[in-house]
N, C-alpha and C. Protein backbone atom coordinates (compact mmCIF):
# COMPACT_ATOMS: atom_id res chain seq x y z
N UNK A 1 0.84 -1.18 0.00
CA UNK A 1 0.00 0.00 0.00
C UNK A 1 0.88 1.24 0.00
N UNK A 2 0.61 2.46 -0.72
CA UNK A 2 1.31 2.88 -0.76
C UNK A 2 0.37 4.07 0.13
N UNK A 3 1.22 5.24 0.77
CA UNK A 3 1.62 6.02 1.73
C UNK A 3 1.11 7.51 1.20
N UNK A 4 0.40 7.97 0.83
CA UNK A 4 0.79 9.52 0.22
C UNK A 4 0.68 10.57 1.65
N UNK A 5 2.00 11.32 1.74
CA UNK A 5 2.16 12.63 2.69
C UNK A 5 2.01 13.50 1.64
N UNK A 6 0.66 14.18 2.72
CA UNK A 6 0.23 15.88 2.52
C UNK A 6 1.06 16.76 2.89
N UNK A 7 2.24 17.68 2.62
CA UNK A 7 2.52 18.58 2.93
C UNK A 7 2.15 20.02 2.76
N UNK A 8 1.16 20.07 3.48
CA UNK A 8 0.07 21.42 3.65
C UNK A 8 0.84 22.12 4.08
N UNK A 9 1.66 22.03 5.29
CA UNK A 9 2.71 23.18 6.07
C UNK A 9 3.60 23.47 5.31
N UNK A 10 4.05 23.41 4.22
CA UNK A 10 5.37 23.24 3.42
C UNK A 10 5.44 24.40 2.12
N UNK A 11 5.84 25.69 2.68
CA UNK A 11 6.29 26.63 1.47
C UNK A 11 7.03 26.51 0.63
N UNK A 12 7.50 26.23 -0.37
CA UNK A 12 8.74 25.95 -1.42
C UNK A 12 8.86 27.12 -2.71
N UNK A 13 9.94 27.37 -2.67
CA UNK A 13 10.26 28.11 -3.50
C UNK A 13 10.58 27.88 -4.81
N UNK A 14 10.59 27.77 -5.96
CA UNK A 14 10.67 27.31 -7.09
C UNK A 14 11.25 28.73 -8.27
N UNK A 15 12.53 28.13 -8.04
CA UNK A 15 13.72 28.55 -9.33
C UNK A 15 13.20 28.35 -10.49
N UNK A 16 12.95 28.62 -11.36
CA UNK A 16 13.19 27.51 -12.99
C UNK A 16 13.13 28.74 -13.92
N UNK A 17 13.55 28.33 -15.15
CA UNK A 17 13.61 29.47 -16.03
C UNK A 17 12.53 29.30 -17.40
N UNK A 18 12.56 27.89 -17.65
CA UNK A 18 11.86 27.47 -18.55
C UNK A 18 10.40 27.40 -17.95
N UNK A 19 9.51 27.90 -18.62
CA UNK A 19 8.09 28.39 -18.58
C UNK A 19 7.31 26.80 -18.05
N UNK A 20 7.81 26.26 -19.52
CA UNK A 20 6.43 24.65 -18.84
C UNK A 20 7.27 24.07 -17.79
N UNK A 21 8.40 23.70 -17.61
CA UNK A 21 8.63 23.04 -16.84
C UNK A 21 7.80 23.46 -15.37
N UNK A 22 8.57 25.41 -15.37
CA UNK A 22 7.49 25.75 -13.91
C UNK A 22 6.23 25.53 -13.70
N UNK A 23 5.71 25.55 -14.93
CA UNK A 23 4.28 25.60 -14.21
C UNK A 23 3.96 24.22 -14.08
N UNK A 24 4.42 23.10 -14.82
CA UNK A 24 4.93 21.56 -14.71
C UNK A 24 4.64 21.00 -13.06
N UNK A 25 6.00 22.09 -12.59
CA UNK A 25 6.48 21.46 -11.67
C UNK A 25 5.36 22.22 -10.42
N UNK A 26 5.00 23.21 -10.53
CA UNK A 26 4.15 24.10 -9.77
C UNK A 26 2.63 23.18 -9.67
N UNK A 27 2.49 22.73 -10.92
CA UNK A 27 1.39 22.01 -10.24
C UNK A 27 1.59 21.18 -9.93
N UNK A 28 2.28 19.93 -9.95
CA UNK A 28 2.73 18.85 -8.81
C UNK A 28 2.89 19.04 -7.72
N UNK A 29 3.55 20.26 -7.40
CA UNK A 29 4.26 20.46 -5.99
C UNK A 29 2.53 20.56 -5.59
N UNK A 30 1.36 21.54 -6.17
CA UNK A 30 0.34 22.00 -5.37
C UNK A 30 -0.71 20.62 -4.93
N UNK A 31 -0.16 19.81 -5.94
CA UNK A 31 -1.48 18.62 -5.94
C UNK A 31 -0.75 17.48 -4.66
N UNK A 32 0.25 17.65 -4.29
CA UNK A 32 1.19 17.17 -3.45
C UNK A 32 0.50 18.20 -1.84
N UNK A 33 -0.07 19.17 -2.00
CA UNK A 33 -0.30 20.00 -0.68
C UNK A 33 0.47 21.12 -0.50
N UNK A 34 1.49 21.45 -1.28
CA UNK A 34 3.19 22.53 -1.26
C UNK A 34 2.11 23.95 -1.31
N UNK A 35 2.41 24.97 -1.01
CA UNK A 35 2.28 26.18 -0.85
C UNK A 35 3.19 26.52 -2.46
N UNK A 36 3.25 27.10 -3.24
CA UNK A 36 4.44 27.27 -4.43
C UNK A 36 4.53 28.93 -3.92
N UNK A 37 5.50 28.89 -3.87
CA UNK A 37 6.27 30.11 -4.02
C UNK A 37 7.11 30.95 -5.13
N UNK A 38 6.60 31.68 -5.58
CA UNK A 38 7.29 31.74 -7.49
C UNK A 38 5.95 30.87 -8.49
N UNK A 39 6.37 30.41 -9.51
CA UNK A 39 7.94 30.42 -9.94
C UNK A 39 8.40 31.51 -10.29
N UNK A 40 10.06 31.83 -10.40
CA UNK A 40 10.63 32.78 -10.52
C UNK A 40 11.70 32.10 -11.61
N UNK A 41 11.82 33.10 -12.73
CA UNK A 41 13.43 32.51 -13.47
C UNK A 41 14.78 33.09 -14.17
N UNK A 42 14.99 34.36 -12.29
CA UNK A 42 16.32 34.73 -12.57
C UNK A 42 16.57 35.08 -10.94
N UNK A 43 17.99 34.85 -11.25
CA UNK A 43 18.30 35.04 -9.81
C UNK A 43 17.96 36.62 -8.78
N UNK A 44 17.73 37.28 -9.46
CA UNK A 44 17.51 38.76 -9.15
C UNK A 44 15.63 38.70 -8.46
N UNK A 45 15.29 37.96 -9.56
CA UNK A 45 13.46 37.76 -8.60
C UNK A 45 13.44 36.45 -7.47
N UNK A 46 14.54 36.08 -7.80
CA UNK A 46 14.51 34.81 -6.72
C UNK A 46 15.14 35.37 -5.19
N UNK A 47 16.18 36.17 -5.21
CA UNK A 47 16.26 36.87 -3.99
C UNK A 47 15.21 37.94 -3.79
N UNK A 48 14.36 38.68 -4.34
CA UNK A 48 13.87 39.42 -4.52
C UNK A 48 12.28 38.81 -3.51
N UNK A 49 11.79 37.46 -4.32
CA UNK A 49 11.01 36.52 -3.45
C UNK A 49 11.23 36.36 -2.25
N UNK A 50 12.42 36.20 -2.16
CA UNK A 50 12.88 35.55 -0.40
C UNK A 50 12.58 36.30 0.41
N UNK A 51 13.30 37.45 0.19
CA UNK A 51 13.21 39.14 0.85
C UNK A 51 11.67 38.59 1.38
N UNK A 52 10.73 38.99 0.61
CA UNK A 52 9.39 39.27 0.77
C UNK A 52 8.62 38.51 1.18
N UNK A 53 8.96 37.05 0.67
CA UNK A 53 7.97 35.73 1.05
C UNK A 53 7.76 35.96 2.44
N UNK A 54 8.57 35.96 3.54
CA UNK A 54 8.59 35.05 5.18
C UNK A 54 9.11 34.08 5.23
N UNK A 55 8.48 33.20 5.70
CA UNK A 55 9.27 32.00 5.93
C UNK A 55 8.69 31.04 4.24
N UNK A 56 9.73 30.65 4.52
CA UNK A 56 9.98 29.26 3.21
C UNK A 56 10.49 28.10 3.82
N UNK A 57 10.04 26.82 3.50
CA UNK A 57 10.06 25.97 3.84
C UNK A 57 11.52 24.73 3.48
N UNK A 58 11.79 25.39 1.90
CA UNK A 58 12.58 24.56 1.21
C UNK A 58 12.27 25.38 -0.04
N UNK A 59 13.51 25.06 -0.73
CA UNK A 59 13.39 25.84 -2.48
C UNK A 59 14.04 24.31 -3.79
N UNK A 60 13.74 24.70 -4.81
CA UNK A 60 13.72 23.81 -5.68
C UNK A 60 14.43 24.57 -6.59
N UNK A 61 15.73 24.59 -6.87
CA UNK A 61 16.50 26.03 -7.82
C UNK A 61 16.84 25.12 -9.29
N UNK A 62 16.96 25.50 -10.28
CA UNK A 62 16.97 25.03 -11.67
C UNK A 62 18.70 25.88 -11.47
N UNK A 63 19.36 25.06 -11.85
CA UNK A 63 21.06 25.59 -11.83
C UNK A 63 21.65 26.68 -12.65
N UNK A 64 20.99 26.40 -13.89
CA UNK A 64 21.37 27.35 -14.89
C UNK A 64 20.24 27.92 -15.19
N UNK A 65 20.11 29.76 -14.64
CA UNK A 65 19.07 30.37 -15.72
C UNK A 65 19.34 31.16 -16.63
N UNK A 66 19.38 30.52 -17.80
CA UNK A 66 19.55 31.19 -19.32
C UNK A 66 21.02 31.66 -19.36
N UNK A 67 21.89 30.75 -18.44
CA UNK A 67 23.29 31.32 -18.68
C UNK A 67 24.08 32.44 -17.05
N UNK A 68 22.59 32.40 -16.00
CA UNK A 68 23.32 32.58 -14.77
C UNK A 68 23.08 31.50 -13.93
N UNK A 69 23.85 31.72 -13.04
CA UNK A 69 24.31 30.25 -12.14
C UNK A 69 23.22 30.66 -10.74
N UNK A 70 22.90 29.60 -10.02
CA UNK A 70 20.99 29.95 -9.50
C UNK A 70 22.46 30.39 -7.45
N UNK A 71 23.68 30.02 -7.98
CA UNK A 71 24.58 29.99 -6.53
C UNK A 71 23.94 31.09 -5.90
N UNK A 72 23.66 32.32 -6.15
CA UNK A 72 23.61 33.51 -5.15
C UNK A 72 22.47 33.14 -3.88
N UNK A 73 21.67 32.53 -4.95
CA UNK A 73 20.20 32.05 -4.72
C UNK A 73 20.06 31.16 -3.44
N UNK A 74 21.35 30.13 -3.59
CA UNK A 74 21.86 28.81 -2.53
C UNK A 74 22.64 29.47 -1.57
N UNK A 75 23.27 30.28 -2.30
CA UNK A 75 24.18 30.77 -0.79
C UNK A 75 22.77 31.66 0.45
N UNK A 76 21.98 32.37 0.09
CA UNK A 76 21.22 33.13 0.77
C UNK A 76 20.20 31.83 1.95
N UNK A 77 19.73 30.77 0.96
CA UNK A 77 18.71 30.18 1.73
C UNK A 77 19.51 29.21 2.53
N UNK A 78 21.31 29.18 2.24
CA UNK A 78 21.75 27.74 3.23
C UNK A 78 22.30 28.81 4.25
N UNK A 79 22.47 30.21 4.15
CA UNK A 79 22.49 31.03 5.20
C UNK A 79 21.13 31.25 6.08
N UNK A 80 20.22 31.05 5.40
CA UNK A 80 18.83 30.56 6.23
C UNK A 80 18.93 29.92 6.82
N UNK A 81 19.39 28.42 6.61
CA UNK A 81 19.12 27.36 6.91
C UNK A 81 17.35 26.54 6.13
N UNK A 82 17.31 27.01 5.02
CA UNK A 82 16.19 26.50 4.70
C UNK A 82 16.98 25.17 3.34
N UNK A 83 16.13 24.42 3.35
CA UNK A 83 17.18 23.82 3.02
C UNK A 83 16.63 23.47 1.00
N UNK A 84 17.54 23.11 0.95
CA UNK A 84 16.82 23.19 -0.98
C UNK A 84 17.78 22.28 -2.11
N UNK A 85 17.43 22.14 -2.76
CA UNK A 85 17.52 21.42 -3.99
C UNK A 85 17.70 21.33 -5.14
N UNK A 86 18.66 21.07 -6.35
CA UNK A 86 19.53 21.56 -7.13
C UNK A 86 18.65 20.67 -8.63
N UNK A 87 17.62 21.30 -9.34
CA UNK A 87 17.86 20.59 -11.16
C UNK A 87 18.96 20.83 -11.90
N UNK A 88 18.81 20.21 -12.69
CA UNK A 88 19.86 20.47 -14.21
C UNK A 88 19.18 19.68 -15.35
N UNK A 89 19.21 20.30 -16.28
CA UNK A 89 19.19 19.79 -17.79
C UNK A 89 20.40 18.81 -18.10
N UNK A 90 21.26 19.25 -17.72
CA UNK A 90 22.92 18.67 -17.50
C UNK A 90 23.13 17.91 -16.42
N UNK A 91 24.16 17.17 -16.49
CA UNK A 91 24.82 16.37 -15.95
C UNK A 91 25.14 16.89 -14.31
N UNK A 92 24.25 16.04 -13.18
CA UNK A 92 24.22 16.31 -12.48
C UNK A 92 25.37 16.17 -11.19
N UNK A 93 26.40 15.63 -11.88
CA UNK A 93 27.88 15.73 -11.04
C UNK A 93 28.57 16.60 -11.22
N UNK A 94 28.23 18.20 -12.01
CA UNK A 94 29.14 19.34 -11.87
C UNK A 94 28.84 19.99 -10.50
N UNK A 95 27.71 19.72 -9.97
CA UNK A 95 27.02 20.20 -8.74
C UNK A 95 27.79 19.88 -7.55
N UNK A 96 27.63 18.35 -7.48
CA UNK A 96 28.73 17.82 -6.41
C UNK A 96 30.16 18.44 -5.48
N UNK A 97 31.08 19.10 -7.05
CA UNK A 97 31.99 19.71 -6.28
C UNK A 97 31.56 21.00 -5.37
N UNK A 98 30.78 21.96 -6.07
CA UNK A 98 30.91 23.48 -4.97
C UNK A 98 29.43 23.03 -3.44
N UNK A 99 28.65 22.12 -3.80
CA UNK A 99 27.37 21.69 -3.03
C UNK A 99 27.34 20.08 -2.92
N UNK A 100 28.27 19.70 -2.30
CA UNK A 100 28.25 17.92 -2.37
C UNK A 100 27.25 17.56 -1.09
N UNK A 101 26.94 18.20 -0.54
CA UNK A 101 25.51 18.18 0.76
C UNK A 101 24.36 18.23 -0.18
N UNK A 102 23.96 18.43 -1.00
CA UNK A 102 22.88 19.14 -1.55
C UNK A 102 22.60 17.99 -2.45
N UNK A 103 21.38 17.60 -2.79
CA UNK A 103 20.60 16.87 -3.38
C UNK A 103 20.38 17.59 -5.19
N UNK A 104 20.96 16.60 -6.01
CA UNK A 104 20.75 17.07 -7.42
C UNK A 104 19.94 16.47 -8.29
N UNK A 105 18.39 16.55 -9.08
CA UNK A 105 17.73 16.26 -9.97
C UNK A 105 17.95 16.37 -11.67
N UNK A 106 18.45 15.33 -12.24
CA UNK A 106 18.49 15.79 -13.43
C UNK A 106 16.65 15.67 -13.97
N UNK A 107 17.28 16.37 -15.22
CA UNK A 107 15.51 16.77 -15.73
C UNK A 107 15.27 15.57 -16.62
N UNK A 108 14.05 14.72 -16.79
CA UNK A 108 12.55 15.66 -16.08
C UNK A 108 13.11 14.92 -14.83
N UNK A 109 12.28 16.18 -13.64
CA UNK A 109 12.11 15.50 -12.69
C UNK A 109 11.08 15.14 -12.00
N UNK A 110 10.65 14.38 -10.70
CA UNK A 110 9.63 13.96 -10.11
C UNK A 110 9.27 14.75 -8.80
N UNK A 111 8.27 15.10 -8.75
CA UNK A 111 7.99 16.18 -7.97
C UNK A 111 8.13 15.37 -6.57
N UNK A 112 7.51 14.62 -6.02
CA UNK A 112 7.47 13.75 -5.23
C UNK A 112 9.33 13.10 -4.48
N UNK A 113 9.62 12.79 -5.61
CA UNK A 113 11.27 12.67 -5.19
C UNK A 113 11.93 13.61 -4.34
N UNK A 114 11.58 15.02 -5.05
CA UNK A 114 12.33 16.10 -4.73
C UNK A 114 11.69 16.74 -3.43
N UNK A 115 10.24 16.50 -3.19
CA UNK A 115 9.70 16.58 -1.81
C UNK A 115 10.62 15.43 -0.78
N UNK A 116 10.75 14.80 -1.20
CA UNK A 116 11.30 13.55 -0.21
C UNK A 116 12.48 14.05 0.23
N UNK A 117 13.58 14.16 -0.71
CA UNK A 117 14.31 15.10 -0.62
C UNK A 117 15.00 16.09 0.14
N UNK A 118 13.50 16.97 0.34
CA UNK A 118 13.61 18.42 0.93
C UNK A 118 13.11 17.98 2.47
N UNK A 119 12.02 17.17 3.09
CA UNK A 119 11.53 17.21 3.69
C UNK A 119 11.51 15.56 4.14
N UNK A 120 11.90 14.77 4.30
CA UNK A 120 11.81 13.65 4.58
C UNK A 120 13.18 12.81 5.97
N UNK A 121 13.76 14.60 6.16
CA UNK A 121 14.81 14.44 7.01
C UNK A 121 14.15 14.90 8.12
N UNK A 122 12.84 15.33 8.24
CA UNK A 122 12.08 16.22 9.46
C UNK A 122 12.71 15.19 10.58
C-alpha cells in the first residue's frame, strides 16, 4: 500500500527558467499540498522573493538560468538554513563539487522525489 504525505505546512520556492517546466512542476508540488512560491526565473526575482515571502520551507533552484548560475540564490537560503535542492538539464555531477551536501535532480524530474528530498529528514 502505498503512503501519500500531505505537505500542507510546506512553502517551497521554485527557481526555474523554462516556462512549462514551472508551471509543470508548480502544479505537482500543489497537488502534493506545497504552498508554491514563485515560480521565478532569474536570480535577481529569486532573492527578490525571499526578501518578501517570510518563511519558506525549502526551495527547488533550476542551476542554470539562461546562462546565470541559481549559486547567489543557494548561498542566501543555506544562510537561512532553509534547506533546498539543485535541477539540471545537464549532468548532475558538476554540482557535487561546490554543493556535495545538496541533493541534485536531473531533468525531467519527479515532484514527489524532490519533496522527499527536501523534507523527509524532518
Amino acid at each position: 500500500m502505498m503512503t501519500v504525505r500531505i505537505r500542507t505546512r510546506h512553502r517551497v520556492l521554485v527557481v526555474e527558467d523554462d516556462f512549462h517546466v514551472a508551471i509543470s512542476l508548480a502544479a505537482c508540488l500543489e497537488a502534493e499540498g506545497v504552498e508554491v512560491i514563485g515560480p521565478v526565473a532569474s536570480v535577481t526575482a529569486a532573492l527578490d522573493l525571499i526578501a518578501a515571502a517570510g518563511r519558506l520551507d525549502g526551495a527547488i533552484l533550476d542551476i542554470n538560468l539562461k546562462g546565470e548560475m541559481v549559486y547567489p540564490v543557494a548561498d542566501v537560503l543555506r544562510e537561512s538554513n532553509v534547506p533546498y535542492v539543485f535541477t539540471t538539464g545537464y549532468n548532475s555531477s558538476t554540482v557535487a563539487e561546490r554543493d556535495p551536501d545538496v541533493p541534485c535532480f536531473e531533468k525531467p524530474i519527479v515532484a514527489t522525489q524532490v519533496l522527499d528530498a527536501l523534507f523527509d529528514r524532518d
